[in-house]
Protein backbone atom coordinates (compact mmCIF):
# COMPACT_ATOMS: atom_id res chain seq x y z
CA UNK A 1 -4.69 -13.12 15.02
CA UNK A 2 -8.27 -12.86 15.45
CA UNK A 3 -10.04 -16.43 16.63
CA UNK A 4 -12.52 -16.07 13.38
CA UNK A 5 -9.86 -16.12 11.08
CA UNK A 6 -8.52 -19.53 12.36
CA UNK A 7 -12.57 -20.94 11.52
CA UNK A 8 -13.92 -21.83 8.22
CA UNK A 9 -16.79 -20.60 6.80
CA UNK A 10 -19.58 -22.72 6.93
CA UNK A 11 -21.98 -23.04 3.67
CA UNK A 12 -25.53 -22.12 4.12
CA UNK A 13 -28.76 -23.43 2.80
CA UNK A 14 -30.68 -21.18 4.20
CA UNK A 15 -32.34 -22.82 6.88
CA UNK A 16 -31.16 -20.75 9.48
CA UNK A 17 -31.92 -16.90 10.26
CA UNK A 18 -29.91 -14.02 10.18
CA UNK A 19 -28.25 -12.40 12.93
CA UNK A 20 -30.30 -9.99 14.69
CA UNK A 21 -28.79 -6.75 15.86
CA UNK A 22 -27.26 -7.82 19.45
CA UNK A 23 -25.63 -10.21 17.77
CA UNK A 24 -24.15 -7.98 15.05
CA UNK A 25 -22.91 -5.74 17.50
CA UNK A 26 -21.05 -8.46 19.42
CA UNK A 27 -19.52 -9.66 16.13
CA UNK A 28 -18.94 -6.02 15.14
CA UNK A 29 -16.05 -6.15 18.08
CA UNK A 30 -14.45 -9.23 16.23
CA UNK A 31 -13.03 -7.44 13.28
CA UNK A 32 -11.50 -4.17 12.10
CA UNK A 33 -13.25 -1.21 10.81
CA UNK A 34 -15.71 -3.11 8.87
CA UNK A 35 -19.19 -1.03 9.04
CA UNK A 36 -22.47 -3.21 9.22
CA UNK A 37 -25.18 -0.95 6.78
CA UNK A 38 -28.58 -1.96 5.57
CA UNK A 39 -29.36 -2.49 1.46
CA UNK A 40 -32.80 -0.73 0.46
CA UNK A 41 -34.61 -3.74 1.42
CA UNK A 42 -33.30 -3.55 4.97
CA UNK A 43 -30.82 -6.04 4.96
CA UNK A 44 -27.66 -5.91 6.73
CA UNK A 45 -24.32 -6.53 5.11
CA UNK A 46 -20.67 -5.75 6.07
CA UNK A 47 -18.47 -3.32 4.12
CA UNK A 48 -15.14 -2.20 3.90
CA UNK A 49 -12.57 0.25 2.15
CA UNK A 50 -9.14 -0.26 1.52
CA UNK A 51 -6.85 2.06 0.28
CA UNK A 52 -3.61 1.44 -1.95
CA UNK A 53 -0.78 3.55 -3.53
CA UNK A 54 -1.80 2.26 -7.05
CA UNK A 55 -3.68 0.28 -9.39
CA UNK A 56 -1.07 -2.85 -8.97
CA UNK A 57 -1.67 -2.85 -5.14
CA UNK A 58 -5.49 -2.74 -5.59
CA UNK A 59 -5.32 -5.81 -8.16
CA UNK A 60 -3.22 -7.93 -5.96
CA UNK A 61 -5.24 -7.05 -2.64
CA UNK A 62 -8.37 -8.21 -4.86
CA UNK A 63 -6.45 -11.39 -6.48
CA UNK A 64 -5.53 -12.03 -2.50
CA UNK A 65 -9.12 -11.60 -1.52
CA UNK A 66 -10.37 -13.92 -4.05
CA UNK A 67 -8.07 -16.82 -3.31
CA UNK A 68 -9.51 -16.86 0.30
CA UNK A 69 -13.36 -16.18 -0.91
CA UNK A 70 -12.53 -19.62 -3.19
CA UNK A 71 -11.16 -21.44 -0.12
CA UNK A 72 -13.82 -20.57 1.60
CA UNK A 73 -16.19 -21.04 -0.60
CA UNK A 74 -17.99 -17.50 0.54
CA UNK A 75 -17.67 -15.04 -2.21
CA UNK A 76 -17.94 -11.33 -1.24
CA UNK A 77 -18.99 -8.57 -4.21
CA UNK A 78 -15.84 -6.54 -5.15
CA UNK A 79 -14.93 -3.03 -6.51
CA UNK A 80 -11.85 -2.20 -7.10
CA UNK A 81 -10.11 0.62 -9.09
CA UNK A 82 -6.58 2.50 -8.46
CA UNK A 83 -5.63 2.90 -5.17
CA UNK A 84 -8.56 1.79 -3.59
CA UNK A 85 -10.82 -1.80 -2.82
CA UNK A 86 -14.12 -2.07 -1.56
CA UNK A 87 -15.55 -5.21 -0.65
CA UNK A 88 -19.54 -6.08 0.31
CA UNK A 89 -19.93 -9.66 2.84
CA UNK A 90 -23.68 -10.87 3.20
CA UNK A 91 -24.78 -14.17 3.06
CA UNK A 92 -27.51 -13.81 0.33
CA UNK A 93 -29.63 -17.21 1.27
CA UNK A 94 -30.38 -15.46 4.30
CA UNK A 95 -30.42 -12.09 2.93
CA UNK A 96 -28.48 -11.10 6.15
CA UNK A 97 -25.07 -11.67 8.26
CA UNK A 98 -24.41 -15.07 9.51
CA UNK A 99 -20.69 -15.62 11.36
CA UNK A 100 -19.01 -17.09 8.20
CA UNK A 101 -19.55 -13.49 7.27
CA UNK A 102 -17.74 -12.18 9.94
CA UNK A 103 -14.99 -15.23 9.49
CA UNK A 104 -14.48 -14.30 5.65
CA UNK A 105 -13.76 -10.78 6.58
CA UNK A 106 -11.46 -11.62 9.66
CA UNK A 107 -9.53 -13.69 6.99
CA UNK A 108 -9.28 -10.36 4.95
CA UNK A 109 -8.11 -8.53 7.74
CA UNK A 110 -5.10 -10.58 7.83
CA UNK A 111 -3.98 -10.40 4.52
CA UNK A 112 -4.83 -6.13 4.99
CA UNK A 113 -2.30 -5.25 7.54
């Protein structure tokens, strides 16, 4: 179990700054397969696609997903459709990455394996 996914994410107001690129990178090592990417406005953001046998298996894995970003209260943007998930983590008051980020989607990768 990865050490993030035993922390809670921690709300933010915005008042502190986004990770910069060293710091993304050592985070980057903390979870699996997630790729960091940049919107249009040059902001980075972690992404991820999952792959199911069906359209029940995608529901569920989203339904799963959901019940952490509401314990968490970090709420990632979701796609989902059959046989496959993809899920979008940035902390928008920042417009950037921020470790409860990188916790939400540790928490994912447990409930992915």
């Amino acid at each position: 179990m990865s050490e993030l996914s035993k922390k809670k994410c921690i709300p933010c107001s915005g008042d502190i700054p986004p990770f910069n690129e060293e710091e993304i990178k050592t985070f980057m090592k903390k979870v699996k397969n997630w790729e960091c990417k940049k919107n249009d406005k040059g902001h980075f953001y972690l992404s991820k696609e999952f792959k199911f046998e069906n359209f029940e298996n995608s529901l569920n894995f989203i339904n799963d997903v959901s019940k952490i970003a509401e314990d968490e209260n970090h709420h990632p943007d979701l796609k989902f459709g059959w046989g496959y998930a993809n899920i979008i983590i940035s902390t928008h008051a920042i417009n950037g990455l921020a470790e409860s980020d990188f916790v939400l989607a540790a928490k994912i990768d447990q409930i992915s394996v």
